[in-house]
Protein backbone atom coordinates (compact mmCIF):
# COMPACT_ATOMS: atom_id res chain seq x y z
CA UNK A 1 -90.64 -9.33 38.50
CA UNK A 2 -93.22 -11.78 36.94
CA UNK A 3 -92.93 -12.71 33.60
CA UNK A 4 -96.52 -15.25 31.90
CA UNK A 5 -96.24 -16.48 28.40
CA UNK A 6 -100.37 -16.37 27.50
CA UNK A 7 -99.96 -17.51 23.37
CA UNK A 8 -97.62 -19.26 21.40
CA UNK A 9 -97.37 -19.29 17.79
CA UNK A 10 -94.01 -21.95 16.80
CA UNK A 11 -91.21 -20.64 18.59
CA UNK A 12 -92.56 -17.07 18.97
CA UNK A 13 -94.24 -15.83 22.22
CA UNK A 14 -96.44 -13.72 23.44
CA UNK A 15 -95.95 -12.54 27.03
CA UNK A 16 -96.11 -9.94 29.67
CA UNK A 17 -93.55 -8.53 31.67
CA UNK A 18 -94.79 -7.07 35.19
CA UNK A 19 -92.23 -5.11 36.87
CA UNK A 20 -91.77 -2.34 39.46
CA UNK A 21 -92.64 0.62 37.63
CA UNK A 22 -95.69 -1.13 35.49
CA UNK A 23 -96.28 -3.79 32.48
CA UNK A 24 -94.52 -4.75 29.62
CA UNK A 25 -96.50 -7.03 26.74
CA UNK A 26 -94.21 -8.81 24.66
CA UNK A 27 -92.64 -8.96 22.45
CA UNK A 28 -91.28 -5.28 22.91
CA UNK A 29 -89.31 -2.58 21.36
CA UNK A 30 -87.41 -0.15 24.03
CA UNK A 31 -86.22 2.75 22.82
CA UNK A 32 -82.65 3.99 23.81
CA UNK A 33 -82.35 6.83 26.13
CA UNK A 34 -78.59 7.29 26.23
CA UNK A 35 -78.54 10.12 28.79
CA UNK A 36 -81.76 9.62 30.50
CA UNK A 37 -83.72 10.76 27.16
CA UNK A 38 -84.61 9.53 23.91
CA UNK A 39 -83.10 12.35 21.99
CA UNK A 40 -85.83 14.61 20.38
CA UNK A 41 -88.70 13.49 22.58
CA UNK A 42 -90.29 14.33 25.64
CA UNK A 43 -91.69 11.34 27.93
CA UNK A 44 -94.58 12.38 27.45
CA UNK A 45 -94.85 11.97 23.25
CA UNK A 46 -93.07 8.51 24.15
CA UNK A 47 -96.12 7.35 26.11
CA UNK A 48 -98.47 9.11 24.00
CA UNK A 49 -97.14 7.07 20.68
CA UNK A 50 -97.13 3.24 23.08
CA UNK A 51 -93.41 3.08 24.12
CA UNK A 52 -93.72 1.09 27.66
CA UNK A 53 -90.43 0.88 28.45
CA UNK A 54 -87.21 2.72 27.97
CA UNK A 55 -83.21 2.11 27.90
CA UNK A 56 -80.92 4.16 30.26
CA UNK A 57 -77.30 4.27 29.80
CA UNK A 58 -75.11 3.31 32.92
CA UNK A 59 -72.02 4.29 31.71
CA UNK A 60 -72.88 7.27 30.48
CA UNK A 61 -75.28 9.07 33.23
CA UNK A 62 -72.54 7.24 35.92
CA UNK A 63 -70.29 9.80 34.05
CA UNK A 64 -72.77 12.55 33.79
CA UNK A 65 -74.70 14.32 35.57
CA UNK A 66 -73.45 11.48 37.82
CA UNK A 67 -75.06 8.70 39.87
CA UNK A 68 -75.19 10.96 42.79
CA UNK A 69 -77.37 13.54 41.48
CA UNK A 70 -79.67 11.73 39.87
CA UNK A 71 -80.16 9.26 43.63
CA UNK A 72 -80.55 12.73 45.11
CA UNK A 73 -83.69 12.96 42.82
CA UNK A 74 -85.20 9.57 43.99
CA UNK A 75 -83.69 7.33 40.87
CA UNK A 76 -83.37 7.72 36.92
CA UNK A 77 -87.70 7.40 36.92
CA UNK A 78 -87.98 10.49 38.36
CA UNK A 79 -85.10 12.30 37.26
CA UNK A 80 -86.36 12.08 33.27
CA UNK A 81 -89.83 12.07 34.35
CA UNK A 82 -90.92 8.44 33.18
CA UNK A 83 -92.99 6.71 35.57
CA UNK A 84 -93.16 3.59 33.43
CA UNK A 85 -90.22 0.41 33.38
CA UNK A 86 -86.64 1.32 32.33
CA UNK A 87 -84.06 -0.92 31.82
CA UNK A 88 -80.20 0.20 32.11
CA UNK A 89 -77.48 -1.73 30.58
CA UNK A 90 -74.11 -2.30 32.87
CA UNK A 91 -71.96 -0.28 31.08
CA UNK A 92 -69.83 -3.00 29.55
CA UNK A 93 -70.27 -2.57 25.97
CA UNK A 94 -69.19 0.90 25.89
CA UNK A 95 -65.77 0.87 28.71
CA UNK A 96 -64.63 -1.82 25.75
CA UNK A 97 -65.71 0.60 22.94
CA UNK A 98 -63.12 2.59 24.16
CA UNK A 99 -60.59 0.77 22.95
CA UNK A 100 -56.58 1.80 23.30
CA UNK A 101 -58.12 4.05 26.39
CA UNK A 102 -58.96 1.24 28.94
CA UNK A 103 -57.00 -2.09 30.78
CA UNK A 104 -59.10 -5.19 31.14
CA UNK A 105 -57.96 -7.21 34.45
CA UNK A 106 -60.15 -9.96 36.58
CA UNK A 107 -61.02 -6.81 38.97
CA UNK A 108 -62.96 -5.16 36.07
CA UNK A 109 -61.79 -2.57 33.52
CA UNK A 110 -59.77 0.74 34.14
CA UNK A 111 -60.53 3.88 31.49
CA UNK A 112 -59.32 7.05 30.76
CA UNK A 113 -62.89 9.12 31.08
CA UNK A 114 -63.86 10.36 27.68
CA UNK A 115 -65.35 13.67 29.04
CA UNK A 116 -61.82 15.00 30.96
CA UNK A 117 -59.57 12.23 31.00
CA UNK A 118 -59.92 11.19 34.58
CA UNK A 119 -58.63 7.80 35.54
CA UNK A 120 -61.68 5.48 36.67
CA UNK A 121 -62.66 2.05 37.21
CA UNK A 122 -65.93 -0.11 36.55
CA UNK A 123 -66.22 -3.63 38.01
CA UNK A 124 -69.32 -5.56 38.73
CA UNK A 125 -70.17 -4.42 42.06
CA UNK A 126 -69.86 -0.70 41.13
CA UNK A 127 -71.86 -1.40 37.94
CA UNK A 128 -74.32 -3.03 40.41
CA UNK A 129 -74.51 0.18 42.77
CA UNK A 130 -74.65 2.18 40.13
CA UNK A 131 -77.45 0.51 38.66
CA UNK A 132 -79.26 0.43 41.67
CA UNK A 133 -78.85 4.17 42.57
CA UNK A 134 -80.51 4.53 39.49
CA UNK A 135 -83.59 2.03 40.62
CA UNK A 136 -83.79 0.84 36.93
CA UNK A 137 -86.94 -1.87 36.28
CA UNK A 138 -84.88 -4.63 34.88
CA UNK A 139 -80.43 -4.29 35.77
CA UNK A 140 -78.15 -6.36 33.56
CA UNK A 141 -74.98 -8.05 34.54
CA UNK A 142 -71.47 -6.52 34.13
CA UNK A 143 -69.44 -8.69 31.37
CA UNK A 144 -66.90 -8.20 28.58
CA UNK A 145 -67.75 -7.52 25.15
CA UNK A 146 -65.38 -8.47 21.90
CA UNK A 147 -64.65 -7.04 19.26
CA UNK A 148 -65.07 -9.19 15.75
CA UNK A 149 -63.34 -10.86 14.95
CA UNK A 150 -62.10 -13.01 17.81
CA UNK A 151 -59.81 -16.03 18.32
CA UNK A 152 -61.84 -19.10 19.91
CA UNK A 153 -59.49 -19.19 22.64
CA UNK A 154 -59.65 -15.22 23.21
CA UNK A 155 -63.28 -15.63 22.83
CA UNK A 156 -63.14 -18.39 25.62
CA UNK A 157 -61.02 -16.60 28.19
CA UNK A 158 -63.38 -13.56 27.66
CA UNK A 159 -66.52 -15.88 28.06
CA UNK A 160 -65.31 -17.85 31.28
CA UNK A 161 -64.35 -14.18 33.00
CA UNK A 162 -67.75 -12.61 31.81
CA UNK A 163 -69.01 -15.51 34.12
CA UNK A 164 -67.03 -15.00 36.71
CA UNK A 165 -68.42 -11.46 36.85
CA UNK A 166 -71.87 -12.65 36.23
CA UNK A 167 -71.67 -14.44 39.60
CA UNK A 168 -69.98 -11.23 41.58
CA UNK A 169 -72.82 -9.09 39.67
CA UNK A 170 -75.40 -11.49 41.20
CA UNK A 171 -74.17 -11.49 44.65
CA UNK A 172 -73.59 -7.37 44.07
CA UNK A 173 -77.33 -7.40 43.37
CA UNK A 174 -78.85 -9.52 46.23
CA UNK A 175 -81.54 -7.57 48.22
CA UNK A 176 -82.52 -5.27 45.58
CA UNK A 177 -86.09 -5.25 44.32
CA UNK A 178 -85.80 -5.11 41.07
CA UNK A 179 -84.74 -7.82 38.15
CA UNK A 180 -81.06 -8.63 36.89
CA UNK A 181 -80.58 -10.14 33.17
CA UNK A 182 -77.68 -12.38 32.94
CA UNK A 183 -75.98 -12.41 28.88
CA UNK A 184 -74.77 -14.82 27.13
CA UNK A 185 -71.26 -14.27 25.54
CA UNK A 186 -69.25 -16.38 23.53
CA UNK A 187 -68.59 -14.55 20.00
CA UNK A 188 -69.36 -16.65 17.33
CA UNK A 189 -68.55 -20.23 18.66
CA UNK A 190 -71.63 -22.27 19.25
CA UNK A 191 -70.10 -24.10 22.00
CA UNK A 192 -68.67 -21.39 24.25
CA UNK A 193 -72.40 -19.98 23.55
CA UNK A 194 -73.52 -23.02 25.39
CA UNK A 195 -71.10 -22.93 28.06
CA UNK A 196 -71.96 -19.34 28.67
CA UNK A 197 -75.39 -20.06 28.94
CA UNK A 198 -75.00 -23.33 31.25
CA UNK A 199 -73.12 -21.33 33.49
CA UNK A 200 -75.52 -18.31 33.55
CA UNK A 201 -78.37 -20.61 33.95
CA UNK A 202 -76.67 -22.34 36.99
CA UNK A 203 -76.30 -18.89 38.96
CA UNK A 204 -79.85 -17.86 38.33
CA UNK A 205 -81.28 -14.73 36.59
CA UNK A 206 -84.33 -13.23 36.29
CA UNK A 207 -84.10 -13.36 32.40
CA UNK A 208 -81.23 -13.97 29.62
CA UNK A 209 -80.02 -11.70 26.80
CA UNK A 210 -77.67 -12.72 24.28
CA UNK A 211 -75.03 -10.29 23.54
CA UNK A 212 -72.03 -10.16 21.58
CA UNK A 213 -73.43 -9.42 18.31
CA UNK A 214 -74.09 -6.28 15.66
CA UNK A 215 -70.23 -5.88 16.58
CA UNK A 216 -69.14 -6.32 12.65
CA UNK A 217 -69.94 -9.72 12.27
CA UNK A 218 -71.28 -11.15 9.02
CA UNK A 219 -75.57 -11.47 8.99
CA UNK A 220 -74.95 -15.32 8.23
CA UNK A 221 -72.82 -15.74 11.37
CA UNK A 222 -75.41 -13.38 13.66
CA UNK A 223 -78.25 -15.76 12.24
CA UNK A 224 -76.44 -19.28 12.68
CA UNK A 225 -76.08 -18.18 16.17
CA UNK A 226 -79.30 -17.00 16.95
CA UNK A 227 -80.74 -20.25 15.55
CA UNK A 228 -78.71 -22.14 18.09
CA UNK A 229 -78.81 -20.00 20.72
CA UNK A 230 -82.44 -18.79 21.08
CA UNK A 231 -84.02 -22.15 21.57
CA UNK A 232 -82.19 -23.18 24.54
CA UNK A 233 -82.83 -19.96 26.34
CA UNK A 234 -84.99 -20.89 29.50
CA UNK A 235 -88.59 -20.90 28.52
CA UNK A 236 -89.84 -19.39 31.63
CA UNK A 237 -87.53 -16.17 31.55
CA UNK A 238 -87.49 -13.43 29.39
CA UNK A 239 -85.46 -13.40 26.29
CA UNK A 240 -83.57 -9.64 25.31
CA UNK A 241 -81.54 -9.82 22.10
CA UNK A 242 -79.03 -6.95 22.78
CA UNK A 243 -78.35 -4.08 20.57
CA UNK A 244 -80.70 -5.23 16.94
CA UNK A 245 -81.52 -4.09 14.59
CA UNK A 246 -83.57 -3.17 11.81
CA UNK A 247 -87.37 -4.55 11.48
CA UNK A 248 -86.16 -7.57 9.01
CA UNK A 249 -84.00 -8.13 12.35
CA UNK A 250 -87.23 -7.59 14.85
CA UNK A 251 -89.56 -10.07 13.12
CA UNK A 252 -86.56 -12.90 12.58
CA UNK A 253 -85.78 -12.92 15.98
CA UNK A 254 -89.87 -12.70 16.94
CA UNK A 255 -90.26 -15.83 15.05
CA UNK A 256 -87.08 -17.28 16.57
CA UNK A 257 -88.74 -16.79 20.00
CA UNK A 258 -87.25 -13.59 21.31
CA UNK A 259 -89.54 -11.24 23.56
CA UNK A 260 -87.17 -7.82 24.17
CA UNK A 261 -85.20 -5.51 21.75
CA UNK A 262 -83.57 -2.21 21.70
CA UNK A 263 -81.77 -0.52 19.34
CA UNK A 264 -80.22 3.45 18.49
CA UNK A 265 -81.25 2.65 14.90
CA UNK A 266 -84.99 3.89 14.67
CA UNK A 267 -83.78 6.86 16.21
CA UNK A 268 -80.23 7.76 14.99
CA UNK A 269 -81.58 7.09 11.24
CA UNK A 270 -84.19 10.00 12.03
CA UNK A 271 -82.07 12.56 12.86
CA UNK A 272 -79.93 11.54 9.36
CA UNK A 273 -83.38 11.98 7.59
CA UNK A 274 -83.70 8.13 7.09
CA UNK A 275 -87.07 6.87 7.63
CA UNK A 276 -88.65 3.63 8.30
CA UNK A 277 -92.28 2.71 6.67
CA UNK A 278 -93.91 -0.55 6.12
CA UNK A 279 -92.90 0.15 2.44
CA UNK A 280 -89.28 0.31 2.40
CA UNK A 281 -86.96 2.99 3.78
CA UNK A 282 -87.23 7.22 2.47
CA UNK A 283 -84.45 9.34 2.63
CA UNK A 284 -86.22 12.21 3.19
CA UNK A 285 -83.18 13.97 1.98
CA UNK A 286 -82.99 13.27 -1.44
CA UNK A 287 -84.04 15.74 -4.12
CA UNK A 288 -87.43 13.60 -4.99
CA UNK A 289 -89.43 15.04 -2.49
CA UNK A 290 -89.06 18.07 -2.85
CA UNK A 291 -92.37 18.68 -4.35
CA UNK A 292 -94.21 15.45 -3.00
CA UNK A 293 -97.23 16.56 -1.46
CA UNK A 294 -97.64 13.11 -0.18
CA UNK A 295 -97.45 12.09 3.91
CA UNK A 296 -94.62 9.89 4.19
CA UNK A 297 -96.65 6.68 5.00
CA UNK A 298 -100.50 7.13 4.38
CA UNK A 299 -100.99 3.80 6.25
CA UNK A 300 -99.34 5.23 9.27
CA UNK A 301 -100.85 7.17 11.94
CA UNK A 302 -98.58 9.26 13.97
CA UNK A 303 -98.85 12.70 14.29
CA UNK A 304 -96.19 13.33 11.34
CA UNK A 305 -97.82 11.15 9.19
CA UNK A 306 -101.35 12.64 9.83
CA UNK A 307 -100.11 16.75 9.32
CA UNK A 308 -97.22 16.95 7.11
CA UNK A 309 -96.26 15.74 3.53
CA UNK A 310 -93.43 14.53 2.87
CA UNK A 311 -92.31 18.03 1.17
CA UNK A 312 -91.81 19.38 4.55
CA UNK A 313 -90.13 16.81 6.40
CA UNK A 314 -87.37 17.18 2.89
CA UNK A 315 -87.48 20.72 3.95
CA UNK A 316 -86.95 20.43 7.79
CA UNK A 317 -84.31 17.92 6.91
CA UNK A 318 -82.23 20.27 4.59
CA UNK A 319 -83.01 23.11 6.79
CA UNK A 320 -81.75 21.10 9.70
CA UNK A 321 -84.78 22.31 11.86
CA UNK A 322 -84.76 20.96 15.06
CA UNK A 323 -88.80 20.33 14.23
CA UNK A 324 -87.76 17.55 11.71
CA UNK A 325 -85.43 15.73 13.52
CA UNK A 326 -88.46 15.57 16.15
CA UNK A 327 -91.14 14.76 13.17
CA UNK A 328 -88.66 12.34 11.95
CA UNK A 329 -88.26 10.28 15.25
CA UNK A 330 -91.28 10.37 16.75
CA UNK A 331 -92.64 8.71 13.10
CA UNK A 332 -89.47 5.94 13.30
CA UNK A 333 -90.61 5.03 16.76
CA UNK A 334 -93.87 4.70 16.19
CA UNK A 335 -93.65 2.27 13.51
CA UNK A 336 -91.52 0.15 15.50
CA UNK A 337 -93.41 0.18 18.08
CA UNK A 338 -96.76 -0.48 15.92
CA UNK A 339 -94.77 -3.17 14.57
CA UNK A 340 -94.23 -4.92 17.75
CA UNK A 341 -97.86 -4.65 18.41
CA UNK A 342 -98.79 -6.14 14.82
CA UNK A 343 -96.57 -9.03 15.67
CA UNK A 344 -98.38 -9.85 19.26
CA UNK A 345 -102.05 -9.34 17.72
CA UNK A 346 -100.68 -12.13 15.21
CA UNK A 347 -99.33 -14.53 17.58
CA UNK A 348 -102.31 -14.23 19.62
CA UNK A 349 -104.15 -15.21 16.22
CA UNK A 350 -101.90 -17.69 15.05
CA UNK A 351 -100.83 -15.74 12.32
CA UNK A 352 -97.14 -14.91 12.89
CA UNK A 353 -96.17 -17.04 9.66
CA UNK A 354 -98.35 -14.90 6.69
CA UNK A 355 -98.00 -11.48 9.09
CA UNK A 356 -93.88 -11.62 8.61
CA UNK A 357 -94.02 -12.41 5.22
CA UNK A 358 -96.68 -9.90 4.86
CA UNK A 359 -94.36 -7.23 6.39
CA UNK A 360 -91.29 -8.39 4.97
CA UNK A 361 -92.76 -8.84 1.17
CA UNK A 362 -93.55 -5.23 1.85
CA UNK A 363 -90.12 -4.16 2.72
CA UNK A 364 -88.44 -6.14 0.42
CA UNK A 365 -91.02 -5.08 -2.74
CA UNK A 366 -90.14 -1.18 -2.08
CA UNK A 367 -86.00 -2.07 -2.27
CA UNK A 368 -86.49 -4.56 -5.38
CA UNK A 369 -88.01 -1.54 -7.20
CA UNK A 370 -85.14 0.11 -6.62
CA UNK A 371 -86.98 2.84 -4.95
CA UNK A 372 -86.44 4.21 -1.30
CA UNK A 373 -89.72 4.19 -0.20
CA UNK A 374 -93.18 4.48 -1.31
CA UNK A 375 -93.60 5.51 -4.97
């Protein structure tokens, strides 16, 4: 992996990411492919629209079809057909989203498997094997996620055996080709945050994410976090902020200095009919467009925007046509993805400051009039 910062603009960057599988210019949305596809399109619309790197799902494809199958197939890139980057996450977040139905122990976590109830086990090193069965771009490290809130000294034991797992997922890792993102726990505690990150920084990763947050916690706490956190980050290394967020999210944490996000949100919201536009969000649902003869976003230029009015997509949506929940995601993705691309053309200008005020006045006029979405 090779990672150059070519502009700066106050804390935000502008960078590319060279990996295995091709480039990545930064900053960057990736778009979550759960099961080895982002639900309602095909690789090829996902390249067609800008997308230059996607998120696979460890846990979840280790489950099904299996890890097995899909090395028998020569890796997760061929499998889904996407010959461009993917990044897989270790799995961690979602053994502890199962709550009552797994054990935590310094070995790793045991589970009852959500699909048939089978007894299994994920530590580091099978997380690591896993993840390089899979030949993923960019693996990240196996730790332990909490849920909010969380005692400081809970938080602390969690944080000191996330590093402890860090190290065993680094030594798991040694010899493959491919990059491994340490992240930095430590709940909502600025100092375990630091201790997290001194530790991770002292085994050596290829880049940093912070984790541990859009768990529940309040949007003051996230922020007062991400202020301290973010700017002690190594500057040479990629920065992924894990699991955000909405675009208000995207451009604070551009400004802040981040360079990689993913998030279900642009395209779980389509399939509910809830659509993103540089104007404020449209529930395509509601009764007001029935008769709108209007494209959802005349600014926009994806293929929904360009052929249908926002009449139909209400239509699709209360139809529940499989066509809208396509329309619908393919136009979410593409506006996050435009807006990643508006951000780097204004860091490379020097412009980041009016172009995030720009976008967020935007947003923010179209939910001050009270209004969900263009009028």
């Amino acid at each position: 992996m090779k990672f150059t910062l070519s502009h700066h603009d106050g804390a935000a960057r502008r960078g590319r990411l060279e990996l295995a599988h091709g480039s990545v210019d930064t900053p960057a949305f990736m778009a979550v492919g759960t099961y080895g596809s982002v639900k309602a399109m095909s690789p090829e619309e996902l390249q067609a629209i800008g997308a230059q790197i996607v998120l696979g799902n460890t846990f979840h494809l280790w489950l099904r079809p299996g890890v097995e199958v899909i090395a028998r197939h020569g890796g997760l890139h061929r499998f889904m057909g996407w010959n461009r980057p993917l990044l897989t996450d270790s799995g961690g977040f979602q053994v502890f989203s199962l709550g009552r139905l797994r054990r935590i122990s310094e070995e790793g976590v045991r589970f009852a498997s959500p699909l048939n109830g089978d007894r299994m086990m994920l530590t580091p090193e099978e997380s690591m094997r896993i993840q390089r069965a899979l030949d993923s771009d960019i693996a990240m490290i196996f730790d332990e996620c909490l849920e909010y809130p969380a005692s400081e000294k809970a938080t602390a034991v969690s944080m000191q055996r996330s590093l402890r797992w860090a190290e065993r997922s680094r030594r798991a890792h040694d010899g493959s080709r491919n990059a491994l993102f340490g992240i930095v726990q430590g709940g909502m505690h600025e100092p375990l945050r630091e201790e997290s990150l001194a530790g991770l920084v002292a085994i050596g990763f290829d880049g940093y994410a912070v984790g541990g947050l859009s768990v529940g916690e309040p949007k003051d706490a996230r922020e007062r976090i991400l202020a301290h956190t973010v700017p002690k980050l190594p500057v040479g290394r990629p920065r992924y902020l894990m699991g955000m967020g909405t675009p208000e999210d995207l451009v604070d944490a551009v400004v802040r200095g981040v360079d990689l996000f993913d998030c279900v949100l642009p395209t779980r919201n389509a399939r509910n009919g809830w659509l993103f536009t540089r104007y404020g969000d449209v529930k395509i649902r509601n009764a007001r467009w029935r008769d709108d003869a209007r494209p959802l976003d005349e600014s926009c230029g994806c293929y929904a925007c360009r052929n249908f009015t926002r009449a139909y997509l209400h239509h699709l949506q209360k139809a529940n046509e499989i066509l809208g929940a396509r329309l619908n995601t393919l136009h979410n993705l593409f506006y996050y993805l435009e807006l990643m691309r508006e951000l780097r053309v204004a860091i490379e200008a020097g412009t980041l400051g009016q172009t995030a005020a720009r976008i967020l006045e935007g947003r923010r006029a179209g939910a001050d009039r009270g209004v969900d979405g263009p009028a």
